[in-house]
PDB file of N, CA and C in Angstrom:
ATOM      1  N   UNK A   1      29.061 170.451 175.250  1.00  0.00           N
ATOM      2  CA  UNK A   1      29.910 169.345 174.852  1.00  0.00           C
ATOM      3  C   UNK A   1      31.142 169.928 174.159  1.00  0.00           C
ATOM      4  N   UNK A   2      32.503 169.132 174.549  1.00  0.00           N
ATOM      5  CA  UNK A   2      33.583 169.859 173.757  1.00  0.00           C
ATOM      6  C   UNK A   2      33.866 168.502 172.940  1.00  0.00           C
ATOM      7  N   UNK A   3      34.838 169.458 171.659  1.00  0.00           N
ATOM      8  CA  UNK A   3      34.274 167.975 170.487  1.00  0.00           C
ATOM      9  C   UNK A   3      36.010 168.710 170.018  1.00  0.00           C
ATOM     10  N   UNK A   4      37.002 167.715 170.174  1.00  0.00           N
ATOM     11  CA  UNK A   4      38.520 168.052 169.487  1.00  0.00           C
ATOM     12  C   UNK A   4      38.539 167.135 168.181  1.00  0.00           C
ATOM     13  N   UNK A   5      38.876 168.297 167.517  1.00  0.00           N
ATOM     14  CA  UNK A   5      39.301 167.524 165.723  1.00  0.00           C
ATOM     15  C   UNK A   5      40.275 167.774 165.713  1.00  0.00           C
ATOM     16  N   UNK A   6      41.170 166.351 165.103  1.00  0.00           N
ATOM     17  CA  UNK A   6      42.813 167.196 164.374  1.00  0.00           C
ATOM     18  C   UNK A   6      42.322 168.348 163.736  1.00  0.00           C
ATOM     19  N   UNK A   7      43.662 168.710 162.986  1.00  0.00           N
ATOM     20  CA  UNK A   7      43.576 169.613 162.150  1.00  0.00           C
ATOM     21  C   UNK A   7      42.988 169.986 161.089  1.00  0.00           C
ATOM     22  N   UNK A   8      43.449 169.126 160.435  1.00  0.00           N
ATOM     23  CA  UNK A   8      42.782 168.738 158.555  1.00  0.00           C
ATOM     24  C   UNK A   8      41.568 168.282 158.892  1.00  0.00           C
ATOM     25  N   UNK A   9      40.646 167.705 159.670  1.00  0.00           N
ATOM     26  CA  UNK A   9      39.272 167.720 160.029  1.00  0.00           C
ATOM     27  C   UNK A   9      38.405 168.837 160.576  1.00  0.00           C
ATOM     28  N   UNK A  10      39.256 169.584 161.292  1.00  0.00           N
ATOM     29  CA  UNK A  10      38.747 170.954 161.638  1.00  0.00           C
ATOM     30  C   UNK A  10      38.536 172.038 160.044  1.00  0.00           C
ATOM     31  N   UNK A  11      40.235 172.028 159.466  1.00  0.00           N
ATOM     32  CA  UNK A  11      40.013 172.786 158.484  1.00  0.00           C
ATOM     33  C   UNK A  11      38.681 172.278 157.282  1.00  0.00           C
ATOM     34  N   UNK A  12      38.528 171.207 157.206  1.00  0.00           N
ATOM     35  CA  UNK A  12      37.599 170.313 156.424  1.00  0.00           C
ATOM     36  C   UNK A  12      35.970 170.999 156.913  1.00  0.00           C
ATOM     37  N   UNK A  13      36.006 171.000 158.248  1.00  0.00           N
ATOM     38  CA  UNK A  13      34.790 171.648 158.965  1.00  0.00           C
ATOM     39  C   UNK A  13      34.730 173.174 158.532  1.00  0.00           C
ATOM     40  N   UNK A  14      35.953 173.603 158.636  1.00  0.00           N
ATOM     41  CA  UNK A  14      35.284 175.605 158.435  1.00  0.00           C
ATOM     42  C   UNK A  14      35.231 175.292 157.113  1.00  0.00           C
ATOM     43  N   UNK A  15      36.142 174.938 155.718  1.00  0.00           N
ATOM     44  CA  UNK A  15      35.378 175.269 154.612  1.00  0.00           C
ATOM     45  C   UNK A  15      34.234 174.870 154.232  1.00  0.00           C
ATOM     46  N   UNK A  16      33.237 174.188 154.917  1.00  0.00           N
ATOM     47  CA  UNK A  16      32.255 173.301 154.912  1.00  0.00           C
ATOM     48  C   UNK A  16      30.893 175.205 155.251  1.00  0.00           C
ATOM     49  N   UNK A  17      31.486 175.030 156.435  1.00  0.00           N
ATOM     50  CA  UNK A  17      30.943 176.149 157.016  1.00  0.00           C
ATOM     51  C   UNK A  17      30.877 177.585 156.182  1.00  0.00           C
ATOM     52  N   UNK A  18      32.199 177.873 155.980  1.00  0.00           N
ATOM     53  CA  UNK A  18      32.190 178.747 155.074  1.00  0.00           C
ATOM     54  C   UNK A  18      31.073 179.119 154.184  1.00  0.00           C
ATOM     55  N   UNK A  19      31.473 177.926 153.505  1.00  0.00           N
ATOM     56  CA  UNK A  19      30.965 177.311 152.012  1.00  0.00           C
ATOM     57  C   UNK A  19      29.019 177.219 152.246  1.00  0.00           C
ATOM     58  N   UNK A  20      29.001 176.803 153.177  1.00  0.00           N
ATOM     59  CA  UNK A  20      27.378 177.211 153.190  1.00  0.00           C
ATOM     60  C   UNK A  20      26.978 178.461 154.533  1.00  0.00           C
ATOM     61  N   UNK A  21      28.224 179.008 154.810  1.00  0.00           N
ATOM     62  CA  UNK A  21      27.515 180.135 155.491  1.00  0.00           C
ATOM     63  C   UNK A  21      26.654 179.669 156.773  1.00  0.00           C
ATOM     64  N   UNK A  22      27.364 179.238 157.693  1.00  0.00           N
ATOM     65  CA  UNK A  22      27.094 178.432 158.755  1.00  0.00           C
ATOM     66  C   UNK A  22      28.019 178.602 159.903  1.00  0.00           C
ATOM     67  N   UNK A  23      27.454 178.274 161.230  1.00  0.00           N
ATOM     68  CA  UNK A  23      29.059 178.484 161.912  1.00  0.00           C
ATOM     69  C   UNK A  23      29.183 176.793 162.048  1.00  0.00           C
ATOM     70  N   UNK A  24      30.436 176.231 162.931  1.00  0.00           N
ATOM     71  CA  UNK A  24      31.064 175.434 162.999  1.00  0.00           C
ATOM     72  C   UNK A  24      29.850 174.296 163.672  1.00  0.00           C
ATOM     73  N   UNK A  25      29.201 174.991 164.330  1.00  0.00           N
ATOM     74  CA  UNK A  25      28.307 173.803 165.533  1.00  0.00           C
ATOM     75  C   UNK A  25      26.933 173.369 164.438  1.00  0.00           C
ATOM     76  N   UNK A  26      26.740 174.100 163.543  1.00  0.00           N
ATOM     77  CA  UNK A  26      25.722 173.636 162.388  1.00  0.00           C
ATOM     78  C   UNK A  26      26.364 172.906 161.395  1.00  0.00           C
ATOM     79  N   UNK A  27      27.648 173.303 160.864  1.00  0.00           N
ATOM     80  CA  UNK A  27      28.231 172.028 160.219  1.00  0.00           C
ATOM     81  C   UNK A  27      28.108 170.825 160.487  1.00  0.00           C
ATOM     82  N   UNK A  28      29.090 170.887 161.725  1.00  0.00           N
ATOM     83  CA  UNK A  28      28.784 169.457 162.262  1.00  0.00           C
ATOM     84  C   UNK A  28      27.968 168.885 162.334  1.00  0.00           C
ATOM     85  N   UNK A  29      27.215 168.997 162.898  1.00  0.00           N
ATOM     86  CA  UNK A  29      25.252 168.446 162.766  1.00  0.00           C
ATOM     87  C   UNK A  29      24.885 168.155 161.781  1.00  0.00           C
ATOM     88  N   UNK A  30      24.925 169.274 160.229  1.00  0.00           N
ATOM     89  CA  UNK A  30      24.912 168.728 158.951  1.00  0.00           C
ATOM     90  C   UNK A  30      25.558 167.351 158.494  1.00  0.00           C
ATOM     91  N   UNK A  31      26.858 167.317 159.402  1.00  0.00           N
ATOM     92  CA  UNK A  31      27.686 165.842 158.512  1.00  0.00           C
ATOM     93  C   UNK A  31      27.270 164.540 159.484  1.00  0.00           C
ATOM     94  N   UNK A  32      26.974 164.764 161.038  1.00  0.00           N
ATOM     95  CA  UNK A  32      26.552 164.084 161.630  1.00  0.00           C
ATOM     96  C   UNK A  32      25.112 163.613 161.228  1.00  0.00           C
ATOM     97  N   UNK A  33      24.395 164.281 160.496  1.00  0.00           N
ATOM     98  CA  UNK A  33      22.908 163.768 160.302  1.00  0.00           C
ATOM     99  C   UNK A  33      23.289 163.031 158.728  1.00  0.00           C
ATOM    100  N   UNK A  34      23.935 163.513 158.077  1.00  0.00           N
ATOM    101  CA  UNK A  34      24.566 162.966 156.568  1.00  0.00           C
ATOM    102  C   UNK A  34      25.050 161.529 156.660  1.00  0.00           C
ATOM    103  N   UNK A  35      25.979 161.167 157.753  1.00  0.00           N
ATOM    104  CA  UNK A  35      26.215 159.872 157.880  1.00  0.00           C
ATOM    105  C   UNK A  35      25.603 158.878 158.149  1.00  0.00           C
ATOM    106  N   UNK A  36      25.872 157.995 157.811  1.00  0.00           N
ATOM    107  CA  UNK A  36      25.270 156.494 158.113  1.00  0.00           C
ATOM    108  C   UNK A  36      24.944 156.048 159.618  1.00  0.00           C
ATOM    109  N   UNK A  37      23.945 155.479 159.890  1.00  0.00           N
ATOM    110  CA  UNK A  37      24.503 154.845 161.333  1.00  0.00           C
ATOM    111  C   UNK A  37      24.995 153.629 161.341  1.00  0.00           C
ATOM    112  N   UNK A  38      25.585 153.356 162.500  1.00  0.00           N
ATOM    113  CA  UNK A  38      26.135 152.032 162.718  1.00  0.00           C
ATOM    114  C   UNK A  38      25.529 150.931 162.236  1.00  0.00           C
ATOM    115  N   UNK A  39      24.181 151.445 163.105  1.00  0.00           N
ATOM    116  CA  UNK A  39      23.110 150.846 163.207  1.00  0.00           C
ATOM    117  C   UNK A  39      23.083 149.976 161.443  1.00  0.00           C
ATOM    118  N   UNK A  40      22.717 150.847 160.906  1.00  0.00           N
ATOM    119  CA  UNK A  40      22.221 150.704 159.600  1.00  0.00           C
ATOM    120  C   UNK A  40      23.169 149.834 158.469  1.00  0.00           C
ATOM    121  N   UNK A  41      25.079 150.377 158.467  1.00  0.00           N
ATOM    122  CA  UNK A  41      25.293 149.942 157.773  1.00  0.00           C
ATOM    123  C   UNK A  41      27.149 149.427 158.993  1.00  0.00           C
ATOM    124  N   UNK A  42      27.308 148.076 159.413  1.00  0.00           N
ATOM    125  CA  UNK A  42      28.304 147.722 160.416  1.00  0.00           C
ATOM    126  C   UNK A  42      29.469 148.523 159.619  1.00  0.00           C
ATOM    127  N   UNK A  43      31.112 148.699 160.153  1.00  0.00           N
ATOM    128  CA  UNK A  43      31.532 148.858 159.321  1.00  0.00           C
ATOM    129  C   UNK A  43      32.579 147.593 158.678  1.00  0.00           C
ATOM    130  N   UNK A  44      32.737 147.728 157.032  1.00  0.00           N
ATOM    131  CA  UNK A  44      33.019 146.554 156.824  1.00  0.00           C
ATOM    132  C   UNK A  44      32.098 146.270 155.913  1.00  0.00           C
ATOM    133  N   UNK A  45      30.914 145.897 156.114  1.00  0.00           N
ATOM    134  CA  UNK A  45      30.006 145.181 155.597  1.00  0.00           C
ATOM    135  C   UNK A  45      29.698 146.145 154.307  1.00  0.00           C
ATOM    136  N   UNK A  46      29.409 145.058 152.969  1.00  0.00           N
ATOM    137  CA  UNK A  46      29.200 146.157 151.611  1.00  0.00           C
ATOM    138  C   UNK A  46      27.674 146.466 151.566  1.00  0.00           C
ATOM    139  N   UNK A  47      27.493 147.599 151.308  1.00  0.00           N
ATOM    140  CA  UNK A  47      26.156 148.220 151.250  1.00  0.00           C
ATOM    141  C   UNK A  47      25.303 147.038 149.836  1.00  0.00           C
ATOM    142  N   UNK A  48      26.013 146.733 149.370  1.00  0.00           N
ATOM    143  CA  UNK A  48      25.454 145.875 148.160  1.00  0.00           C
ATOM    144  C   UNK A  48      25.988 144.638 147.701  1.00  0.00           C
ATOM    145  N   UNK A  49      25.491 143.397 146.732  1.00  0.00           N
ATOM    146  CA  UNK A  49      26.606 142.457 146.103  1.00  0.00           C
ATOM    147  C   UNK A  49      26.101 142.846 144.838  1.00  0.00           C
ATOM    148  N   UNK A  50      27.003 142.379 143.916  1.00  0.00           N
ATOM    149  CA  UNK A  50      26.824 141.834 142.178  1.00  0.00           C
ATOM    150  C   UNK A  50      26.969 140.326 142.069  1.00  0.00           C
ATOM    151  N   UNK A  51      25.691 140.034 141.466  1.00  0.00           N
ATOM    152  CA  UNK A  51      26.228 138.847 140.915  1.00  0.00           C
ATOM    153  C   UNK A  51      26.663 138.435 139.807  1.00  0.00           C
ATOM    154  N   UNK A  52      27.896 137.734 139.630  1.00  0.00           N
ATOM    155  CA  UNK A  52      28.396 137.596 138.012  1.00  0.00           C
ATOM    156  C   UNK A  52      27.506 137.165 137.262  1.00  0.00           C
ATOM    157  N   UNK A  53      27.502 137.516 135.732  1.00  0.00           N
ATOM    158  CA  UNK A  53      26.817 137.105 135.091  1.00  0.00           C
ATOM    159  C   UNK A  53      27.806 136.739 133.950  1.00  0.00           C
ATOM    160  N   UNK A  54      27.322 136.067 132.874  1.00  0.00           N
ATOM    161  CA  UNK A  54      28.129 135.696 131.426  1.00  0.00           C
ATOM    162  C   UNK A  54      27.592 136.662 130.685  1.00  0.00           C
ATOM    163  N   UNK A  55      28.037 137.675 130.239  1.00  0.00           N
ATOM    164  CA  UNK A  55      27.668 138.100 128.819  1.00  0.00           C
ATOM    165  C   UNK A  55      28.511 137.721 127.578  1.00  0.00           C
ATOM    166  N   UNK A  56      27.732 137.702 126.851  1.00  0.00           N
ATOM    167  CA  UNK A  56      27.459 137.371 125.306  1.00  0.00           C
ATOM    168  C   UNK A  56      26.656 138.339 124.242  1.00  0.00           C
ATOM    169  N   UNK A  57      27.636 137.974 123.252  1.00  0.00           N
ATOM    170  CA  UNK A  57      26.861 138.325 121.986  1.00  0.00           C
ATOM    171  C   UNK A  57      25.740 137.278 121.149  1.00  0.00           C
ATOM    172  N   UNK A  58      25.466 136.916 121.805  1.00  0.00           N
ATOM    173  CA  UNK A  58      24.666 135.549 120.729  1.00  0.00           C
ATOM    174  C   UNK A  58      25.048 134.932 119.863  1.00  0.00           C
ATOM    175  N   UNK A  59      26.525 134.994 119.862  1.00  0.00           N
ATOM    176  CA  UNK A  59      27.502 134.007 119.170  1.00  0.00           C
ATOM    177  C   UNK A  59      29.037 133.648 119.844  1.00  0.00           C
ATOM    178  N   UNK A  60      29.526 132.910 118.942  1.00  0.00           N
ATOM    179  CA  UNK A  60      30.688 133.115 119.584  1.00  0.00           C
ATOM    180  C   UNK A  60      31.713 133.442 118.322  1.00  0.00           C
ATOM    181  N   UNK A  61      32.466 134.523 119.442  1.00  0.00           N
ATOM    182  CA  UNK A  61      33.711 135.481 118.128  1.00  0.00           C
ATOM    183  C   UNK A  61      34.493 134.484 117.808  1.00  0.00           C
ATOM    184  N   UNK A  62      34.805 133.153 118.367  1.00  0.00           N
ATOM    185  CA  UNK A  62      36.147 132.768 117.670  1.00  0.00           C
ATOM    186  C   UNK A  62      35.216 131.772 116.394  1.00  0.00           C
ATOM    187  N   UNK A  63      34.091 131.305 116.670  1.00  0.00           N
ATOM    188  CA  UNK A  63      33.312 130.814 115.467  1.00  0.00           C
ATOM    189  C   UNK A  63      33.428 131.366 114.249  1.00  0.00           C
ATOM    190  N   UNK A  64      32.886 133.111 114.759  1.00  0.00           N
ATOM    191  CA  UNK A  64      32.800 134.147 113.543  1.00  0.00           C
ATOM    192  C   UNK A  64      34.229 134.026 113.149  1.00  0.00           C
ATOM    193  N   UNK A  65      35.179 134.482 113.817  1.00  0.00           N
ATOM    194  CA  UNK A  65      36.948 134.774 112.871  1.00  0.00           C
ATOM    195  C   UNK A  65      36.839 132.846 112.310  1.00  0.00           C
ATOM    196  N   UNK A  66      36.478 132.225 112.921  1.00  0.00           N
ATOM    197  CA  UNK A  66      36.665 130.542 111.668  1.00  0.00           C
ATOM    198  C   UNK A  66      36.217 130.799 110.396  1.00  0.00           C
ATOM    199  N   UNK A  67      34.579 131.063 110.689  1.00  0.00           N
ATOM    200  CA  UNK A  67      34.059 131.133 109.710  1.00  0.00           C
ATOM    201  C   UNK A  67      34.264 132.445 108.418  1.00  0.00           C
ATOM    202  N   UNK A  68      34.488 133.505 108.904  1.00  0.00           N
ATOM    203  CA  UNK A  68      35.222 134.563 108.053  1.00  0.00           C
ATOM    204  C   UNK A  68      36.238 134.592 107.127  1.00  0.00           C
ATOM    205  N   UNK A  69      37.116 133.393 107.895  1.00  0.00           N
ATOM    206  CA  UNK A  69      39.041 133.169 107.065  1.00  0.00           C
ATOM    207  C   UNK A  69      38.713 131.828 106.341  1.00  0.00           C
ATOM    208  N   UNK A  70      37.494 131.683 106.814  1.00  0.00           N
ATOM    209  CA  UNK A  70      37.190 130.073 105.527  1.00  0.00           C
ATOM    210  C   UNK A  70      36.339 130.663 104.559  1.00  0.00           C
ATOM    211  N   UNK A  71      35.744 131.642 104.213  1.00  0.00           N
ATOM    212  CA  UNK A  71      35.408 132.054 102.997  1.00  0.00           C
ATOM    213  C   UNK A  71      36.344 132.491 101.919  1.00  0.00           C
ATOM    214  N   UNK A  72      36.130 132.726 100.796  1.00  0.00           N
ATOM    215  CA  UNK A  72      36.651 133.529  99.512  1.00  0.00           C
ATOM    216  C   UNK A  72      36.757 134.769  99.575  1.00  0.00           C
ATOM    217  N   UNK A  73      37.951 135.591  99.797  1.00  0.00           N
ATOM    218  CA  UNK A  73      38.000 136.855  99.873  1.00  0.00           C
ATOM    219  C   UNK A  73      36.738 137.506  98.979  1.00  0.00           C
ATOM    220  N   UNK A  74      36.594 137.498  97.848  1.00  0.00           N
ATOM    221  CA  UNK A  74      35.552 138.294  97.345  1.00  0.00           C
ATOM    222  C   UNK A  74      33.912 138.125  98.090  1.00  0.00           C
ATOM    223  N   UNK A  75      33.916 137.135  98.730  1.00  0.00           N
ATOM    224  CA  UNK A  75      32.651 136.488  98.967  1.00  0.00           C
ATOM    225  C   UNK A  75      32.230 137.528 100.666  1.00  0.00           C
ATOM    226  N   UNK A  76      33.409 137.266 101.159  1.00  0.00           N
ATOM    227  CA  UNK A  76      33.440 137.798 102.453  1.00  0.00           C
ATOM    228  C   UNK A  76      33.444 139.647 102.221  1.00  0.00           C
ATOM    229  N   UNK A  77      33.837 140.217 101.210  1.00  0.00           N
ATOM    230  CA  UNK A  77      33.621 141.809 101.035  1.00  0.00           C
ATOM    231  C   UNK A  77      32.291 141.996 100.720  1.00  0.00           C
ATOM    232  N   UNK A  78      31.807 141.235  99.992  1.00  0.00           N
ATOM    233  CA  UNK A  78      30.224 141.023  99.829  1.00  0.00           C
ATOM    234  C   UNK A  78      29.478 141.147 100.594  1.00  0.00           C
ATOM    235  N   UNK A  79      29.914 140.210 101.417  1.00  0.00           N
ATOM    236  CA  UNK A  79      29.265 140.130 102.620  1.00  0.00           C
ATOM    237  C   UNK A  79      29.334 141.095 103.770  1.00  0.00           C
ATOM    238  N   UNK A  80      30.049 141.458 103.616  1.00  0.00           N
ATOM    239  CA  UNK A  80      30.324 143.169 104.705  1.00  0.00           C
ATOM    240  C   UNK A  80      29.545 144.074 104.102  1.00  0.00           C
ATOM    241  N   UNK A  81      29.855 144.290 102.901  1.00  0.00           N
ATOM    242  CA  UNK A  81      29.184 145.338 102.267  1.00  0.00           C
ATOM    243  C   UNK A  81      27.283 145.308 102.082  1.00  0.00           C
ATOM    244  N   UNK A  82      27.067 144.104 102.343  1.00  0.00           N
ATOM    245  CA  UNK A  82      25.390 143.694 102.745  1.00  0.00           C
ATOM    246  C   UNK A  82      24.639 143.165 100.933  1.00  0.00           C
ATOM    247  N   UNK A  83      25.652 142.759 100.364  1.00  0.00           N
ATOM    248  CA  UNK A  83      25.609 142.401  98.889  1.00  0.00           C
ATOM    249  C   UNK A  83      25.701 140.637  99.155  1.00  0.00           C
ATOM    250  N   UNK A  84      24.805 140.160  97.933  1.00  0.00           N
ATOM    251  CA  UNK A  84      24.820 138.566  97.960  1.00  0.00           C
ATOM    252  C   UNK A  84      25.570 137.730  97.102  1.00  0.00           C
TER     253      UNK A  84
END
């Protein structure tokens, strides 16, 4: 079988080769068995989804900054500092 690569795919192939000390016809085979098949994954299609979620802190921050600027400055250093 004759198999033409541009360039930059060929060169991509010998340092491959090089690099594990291989000639060119075992590379290939290496990246050909490495890839996906069609079969397996169309192309296009995402190997995965996420579904959104809400995260939270178990409060809400703009509550906390209300409730923070409505205390007494001394009351609120207290309170950082873990003092009653």
């Amino acid at each position: 079988m004759t198999v033409r690569l541009d360039p930059a795919a060929r060169r991509k192939l010998e340092r491959l080769a090089a690099k594990q000390g291989i000639s060119l016809n075992e590379a290939l085979n290496l990246l050909l068995r490495l890839a996906p098949d069609e079969a397996e994954s169309p192309p296009g299609s995402p190997q995965y989804r996420l579904k959104p979620r809400m995260v939270g802190f178990g409060f809400e921050i703009a509550e906390a900054r209300r409730l923070v600027t409505a205390l007494p400055d001394d009351r609120m250093l207290r309170t950082r500092r873990g003092q009653q």
